[in-house]
C-alpha atoms as a PDB file:
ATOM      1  CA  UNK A   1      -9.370 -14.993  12.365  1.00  0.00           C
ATOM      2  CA  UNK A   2     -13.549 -14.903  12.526  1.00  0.00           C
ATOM      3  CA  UNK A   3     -14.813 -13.256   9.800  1.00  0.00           C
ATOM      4  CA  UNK A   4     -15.764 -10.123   9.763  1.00  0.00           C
ATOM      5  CA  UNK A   5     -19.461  -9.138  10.115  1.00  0.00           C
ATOM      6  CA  UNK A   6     -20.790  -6.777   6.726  1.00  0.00           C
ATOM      7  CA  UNK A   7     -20.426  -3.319   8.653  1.00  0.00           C
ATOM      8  CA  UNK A   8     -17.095  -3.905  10.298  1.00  0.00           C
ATOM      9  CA  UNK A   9     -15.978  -5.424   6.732  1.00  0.00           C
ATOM     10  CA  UNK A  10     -17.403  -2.212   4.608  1.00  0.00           C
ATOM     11  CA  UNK A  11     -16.051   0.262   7.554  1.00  0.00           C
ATOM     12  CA  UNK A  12     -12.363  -1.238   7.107  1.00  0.00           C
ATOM     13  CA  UNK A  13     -12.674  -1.285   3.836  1.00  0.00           C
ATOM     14  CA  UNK A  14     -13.301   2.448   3.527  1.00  0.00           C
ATOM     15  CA  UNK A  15     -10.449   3.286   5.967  1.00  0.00           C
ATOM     16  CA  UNK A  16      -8.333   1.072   4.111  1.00  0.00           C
ATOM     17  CA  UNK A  17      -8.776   2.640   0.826  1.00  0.00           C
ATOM     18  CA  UNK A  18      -9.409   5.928   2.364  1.00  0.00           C
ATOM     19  CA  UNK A  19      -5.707   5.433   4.289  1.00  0.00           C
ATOM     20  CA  UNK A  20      -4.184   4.060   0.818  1.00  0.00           C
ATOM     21  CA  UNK A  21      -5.127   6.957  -1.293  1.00  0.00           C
ATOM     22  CA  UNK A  22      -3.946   9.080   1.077  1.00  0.00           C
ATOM     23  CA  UNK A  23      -0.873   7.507   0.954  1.00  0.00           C
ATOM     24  CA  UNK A  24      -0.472   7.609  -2.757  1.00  0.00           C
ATOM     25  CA  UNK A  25      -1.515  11.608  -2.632  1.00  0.00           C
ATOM     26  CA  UNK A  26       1.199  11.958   0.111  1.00  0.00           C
ATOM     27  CA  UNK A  27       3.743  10.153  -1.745  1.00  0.00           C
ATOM     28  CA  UNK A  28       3.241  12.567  -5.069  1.00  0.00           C
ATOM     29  CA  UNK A  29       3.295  15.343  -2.875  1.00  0.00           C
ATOM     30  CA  UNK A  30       6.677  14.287  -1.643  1.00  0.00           C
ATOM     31  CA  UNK A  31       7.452  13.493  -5.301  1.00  0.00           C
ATOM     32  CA  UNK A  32       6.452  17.017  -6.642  1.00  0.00           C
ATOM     33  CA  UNK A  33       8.267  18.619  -3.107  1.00  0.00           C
ATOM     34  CA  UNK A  34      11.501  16.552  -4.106  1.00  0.00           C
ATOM     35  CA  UNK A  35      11.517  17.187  -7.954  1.00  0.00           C
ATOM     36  CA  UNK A  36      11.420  21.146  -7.197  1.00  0.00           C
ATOM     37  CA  UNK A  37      14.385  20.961  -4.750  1.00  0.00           C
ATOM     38  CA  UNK A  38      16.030  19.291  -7.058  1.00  0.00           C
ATOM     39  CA  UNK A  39      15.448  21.582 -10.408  1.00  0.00           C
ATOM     40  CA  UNK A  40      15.533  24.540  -8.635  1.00  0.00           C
ATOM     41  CA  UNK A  41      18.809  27.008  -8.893  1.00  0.00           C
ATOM     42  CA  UNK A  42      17.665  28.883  -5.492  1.00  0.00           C
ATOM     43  CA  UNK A  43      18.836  27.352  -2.422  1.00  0.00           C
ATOM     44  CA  UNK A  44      16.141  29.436  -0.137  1.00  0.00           C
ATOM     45  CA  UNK A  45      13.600  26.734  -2.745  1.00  0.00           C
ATOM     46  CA  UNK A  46      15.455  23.607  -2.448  1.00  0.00           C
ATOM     47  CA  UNK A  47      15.948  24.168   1.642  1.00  0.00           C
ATOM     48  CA  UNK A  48      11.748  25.303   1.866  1.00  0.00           C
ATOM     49  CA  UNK A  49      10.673  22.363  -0.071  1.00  0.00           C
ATOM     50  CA  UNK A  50      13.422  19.851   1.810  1.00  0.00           C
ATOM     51  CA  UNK A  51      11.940  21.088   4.997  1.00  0.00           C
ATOM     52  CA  UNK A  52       7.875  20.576   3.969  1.00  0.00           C
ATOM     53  CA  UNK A  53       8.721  17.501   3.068  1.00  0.00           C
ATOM     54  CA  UNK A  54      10.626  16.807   6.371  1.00  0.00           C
ATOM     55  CA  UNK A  55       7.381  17.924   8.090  1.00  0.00           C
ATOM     56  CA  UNK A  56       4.979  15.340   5.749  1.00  0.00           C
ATOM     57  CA  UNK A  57       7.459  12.845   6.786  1.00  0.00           C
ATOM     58  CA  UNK A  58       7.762  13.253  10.164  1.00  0.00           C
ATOM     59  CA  UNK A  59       3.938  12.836  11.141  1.00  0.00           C
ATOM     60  CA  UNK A  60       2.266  11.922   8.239  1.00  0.00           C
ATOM     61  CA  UNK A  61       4.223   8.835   6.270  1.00  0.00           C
ATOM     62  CA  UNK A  62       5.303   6.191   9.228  1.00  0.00           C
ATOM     63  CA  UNK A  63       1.273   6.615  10.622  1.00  0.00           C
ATOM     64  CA  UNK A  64      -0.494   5.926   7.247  1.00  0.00           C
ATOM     65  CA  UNK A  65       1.896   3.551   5.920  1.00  0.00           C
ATOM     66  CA  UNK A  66       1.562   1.699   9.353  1.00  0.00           C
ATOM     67  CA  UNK A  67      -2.414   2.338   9.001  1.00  0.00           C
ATOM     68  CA  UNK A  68      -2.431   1.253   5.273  1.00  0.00           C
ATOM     69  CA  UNK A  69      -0.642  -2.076   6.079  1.00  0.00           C
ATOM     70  CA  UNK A  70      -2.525  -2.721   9.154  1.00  0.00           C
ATOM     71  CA  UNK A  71      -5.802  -2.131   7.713  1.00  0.00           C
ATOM     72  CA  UNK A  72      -4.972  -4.308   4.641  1.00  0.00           C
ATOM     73  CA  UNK A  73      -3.725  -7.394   6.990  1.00  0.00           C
ATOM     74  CA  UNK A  74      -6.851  -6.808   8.689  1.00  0.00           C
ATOM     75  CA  UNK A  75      -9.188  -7.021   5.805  1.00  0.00           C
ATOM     76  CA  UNK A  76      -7.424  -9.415   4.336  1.00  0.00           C
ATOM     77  CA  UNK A  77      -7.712 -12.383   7.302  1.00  0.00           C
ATOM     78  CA  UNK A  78     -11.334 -11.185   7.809  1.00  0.00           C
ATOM     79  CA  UNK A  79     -12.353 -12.015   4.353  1.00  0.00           C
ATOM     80  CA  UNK A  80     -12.758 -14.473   2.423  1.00  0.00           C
ATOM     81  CA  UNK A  81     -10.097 -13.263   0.396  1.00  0.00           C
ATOM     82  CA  UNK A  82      -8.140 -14.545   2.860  1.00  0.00           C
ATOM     83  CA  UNK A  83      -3.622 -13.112   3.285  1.00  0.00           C
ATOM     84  CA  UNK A  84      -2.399 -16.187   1.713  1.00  0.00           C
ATOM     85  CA  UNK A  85      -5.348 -17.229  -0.557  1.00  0.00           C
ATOM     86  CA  UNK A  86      -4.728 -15.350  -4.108  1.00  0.00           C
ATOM     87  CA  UNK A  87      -1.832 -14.284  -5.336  1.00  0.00           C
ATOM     88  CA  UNK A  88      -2.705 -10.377  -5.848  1.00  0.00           C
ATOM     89  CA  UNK A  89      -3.661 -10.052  -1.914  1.00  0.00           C
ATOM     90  CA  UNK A  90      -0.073 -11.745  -1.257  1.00  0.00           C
ATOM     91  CA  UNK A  91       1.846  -9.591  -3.262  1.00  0.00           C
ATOM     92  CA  UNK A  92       0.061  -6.486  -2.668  1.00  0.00           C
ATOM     93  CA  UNK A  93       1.370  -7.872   0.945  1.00  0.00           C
ATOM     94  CA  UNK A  94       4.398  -7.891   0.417  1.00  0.00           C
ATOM     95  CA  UNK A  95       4.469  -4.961  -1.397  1.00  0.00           C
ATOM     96  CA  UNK A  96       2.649  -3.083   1.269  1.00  0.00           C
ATOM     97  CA  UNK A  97       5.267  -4.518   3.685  1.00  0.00           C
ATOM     98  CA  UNK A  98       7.980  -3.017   1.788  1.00  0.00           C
ATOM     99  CA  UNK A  99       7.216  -0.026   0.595  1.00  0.00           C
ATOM    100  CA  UNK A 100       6.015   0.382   4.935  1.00  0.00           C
ATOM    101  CA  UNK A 101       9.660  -0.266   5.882  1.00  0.00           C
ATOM    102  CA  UNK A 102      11.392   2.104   3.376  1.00  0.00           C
ATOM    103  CA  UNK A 103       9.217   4.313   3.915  1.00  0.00           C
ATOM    104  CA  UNK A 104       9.778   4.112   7.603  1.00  0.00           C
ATOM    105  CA  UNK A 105      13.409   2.903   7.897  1.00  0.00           C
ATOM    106  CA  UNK A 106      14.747   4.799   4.956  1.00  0.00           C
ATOM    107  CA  UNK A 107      13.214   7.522   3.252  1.00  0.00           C
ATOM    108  CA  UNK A 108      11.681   9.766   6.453  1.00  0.00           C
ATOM    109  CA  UNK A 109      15.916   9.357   7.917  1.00  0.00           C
ATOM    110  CA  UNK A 110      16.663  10.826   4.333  1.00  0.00           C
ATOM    111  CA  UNK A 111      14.089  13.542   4.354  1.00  0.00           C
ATOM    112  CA  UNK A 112      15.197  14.639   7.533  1.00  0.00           C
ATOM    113  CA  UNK A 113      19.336  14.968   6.435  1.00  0.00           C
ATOM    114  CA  UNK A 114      18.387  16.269   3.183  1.00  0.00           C
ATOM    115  CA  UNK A 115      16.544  19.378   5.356  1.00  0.00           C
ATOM    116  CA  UNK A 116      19.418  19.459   7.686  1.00  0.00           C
ATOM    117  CA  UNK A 117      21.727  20.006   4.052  1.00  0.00           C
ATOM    118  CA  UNK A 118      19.816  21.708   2.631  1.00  0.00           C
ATOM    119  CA  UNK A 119      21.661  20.424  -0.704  1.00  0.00           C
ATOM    120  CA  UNK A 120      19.873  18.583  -3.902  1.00  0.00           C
ATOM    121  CA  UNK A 121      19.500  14.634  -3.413  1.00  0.00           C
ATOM    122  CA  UNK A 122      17.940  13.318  -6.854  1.00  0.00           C
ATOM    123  CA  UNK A 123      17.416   9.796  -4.322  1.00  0.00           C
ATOM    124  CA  UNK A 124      14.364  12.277  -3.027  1.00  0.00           C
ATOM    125  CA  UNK A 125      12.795  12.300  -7.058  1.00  0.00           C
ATOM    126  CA  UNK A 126      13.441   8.715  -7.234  1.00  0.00           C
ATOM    127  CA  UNK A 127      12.152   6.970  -3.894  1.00  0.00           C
ATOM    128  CA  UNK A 128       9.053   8.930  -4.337  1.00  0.00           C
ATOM    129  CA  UNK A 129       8.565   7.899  -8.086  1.00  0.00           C
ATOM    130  CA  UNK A 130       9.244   4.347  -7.180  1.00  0.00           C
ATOM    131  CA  UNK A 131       6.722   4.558  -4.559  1.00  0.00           C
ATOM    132  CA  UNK A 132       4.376   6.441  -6.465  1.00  0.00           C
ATOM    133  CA  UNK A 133       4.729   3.336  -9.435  1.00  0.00           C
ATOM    134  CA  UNK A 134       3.994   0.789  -6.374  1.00  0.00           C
ATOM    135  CA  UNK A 135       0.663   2.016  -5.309  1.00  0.00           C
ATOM    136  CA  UNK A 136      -0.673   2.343  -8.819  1.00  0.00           C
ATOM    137  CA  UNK A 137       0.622  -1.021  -9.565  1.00  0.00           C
ATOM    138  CA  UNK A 138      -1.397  -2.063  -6.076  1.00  0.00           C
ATOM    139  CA  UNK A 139      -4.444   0.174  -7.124  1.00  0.00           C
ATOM    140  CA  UNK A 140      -4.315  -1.898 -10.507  1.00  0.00           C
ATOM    141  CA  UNK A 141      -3.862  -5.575  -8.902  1.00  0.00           C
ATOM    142  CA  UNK A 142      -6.936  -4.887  -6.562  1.00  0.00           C
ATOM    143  CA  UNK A 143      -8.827  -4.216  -8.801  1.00  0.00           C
ATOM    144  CA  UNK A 144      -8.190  -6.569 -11.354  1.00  0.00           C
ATOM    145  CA  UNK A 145      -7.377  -9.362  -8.735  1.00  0.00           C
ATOM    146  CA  UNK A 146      -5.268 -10.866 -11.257  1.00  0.00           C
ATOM    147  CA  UNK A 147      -3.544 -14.739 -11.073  1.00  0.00           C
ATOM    148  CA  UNK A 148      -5.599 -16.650  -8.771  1.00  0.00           C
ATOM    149  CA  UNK A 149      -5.271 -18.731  -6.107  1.00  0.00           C
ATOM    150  CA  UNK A 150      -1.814 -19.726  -4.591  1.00  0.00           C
ATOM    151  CA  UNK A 151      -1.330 -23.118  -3.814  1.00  0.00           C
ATOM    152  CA  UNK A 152      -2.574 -22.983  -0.278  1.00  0.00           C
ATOM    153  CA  UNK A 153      -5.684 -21.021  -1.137  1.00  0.00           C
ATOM    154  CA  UNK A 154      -6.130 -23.773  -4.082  1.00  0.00           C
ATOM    155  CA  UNK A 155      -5.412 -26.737  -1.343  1.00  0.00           C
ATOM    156  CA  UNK A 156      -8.031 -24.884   1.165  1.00  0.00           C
ATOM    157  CA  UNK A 157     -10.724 -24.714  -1.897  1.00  0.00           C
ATOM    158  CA  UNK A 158     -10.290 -28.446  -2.700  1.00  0.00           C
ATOM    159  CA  UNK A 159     -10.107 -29.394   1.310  1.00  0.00           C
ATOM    160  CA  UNK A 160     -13.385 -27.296   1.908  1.00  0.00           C
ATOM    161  CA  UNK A 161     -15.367 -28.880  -1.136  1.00  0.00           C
ATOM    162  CA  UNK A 162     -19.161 -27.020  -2.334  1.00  0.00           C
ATOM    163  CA  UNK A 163     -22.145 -25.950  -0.413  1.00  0.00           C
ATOM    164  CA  UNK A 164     -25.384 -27.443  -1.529  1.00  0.00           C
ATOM    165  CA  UNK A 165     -25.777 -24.075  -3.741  1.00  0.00           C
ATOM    166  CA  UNK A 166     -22.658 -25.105  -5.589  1.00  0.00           C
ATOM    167  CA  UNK A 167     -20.361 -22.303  -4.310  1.00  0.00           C
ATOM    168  CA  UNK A 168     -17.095 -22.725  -2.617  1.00  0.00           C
ATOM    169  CA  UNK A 169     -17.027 -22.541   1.182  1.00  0.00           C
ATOM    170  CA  UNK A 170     -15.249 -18.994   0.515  1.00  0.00           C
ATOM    171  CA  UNK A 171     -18.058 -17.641  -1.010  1.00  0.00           C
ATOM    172  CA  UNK A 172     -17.228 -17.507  -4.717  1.00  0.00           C
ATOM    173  CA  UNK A 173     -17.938 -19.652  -7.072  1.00  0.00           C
ATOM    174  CA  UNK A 174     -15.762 -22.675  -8.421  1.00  0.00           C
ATOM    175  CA  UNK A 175     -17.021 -22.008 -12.230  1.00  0.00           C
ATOM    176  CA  UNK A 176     -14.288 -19.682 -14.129  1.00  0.00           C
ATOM    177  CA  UNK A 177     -16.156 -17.122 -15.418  1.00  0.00           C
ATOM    178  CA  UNK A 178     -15.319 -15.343 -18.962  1.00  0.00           C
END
């Protein structure tokens, strides 16, 4: 993919983090939804909070994950960055892929027979806590951008040699800094 020009890069990047924290805020509002239909000893409470979080699910989670991974597939071939190039952008990837699919394939088909029960599922405390632990781990790894370069983003640095200034053709330079 052509890079990206500065504006288009910075305007993705907004809606990408703007999409992901939305995501995260959804998913602990799911979490705090599921944890109170599951502690609670009045049914009328566990089937109210079942069916909000039926709602959330059923327009909000499939569009933003969908948005969140797009965005971040986006970003990442327009970049120097690069999908393949560093480890943290590959496994907040794959990650991102993952979570996308549960979300989609498995936890909004949940949602939706829990609020049809109406019964306590403790699987609705735990998918959103395990999504909830994935995003801050991704919030961590981007910004951190731990572990380096994979072995095709190292191949592509070596195959691309310096610019006269000394920097890599990506951009960054080849000097480890402390």
């Amino acid at each position: 993919m052509k890079p990206l020009k500065r504006p288009a890069r910075r305007a993705l990047l907004v809606v990408h983090v703007a999409v992901s924290v939305g995501w995260l805020g959804l998913t602990l509002g799911l979490l705090t939804l599921g944890i109170t239909a599951y502690a609670t000893a009045e049914p009328s409470l566990t089937q109210a909070a079942y069916t909000a979080m039926d709602v959330f699910a059923d327009w909000l989670l499939a569009p933003i994950a969908l948005a969140a991974l797009g965005s971040g597939v986006v970003l990442s071939l327009g970049t120097p960055w690069g999908l393949a190039r560093h480890r943290w952008v590959w496994i907040k990837f794959w990650i991102t892929l993952g979570t996308a699919a549960a979300t989609v394939f498995a936890l909004r088909p949940e949602i939706s027979h829990a609020a049809a029960a109406g019964v306590p599922d403790i699987s609705l405390v735990a998918a959103p806590s395990v999504a909830t632990t994935a995003y801050l781990f991704m919030t961590a790894v981007s910004v951190l951008k731990p572990w380096g370069l994979t072995r095709r983003g190292r191949r592509l640095r070596r195959s691309a040699g310096t610019t006269s200034s000394g920097k890599a053709v990506d951009g960054r330079s080849l000097r480890r800094s402390a």
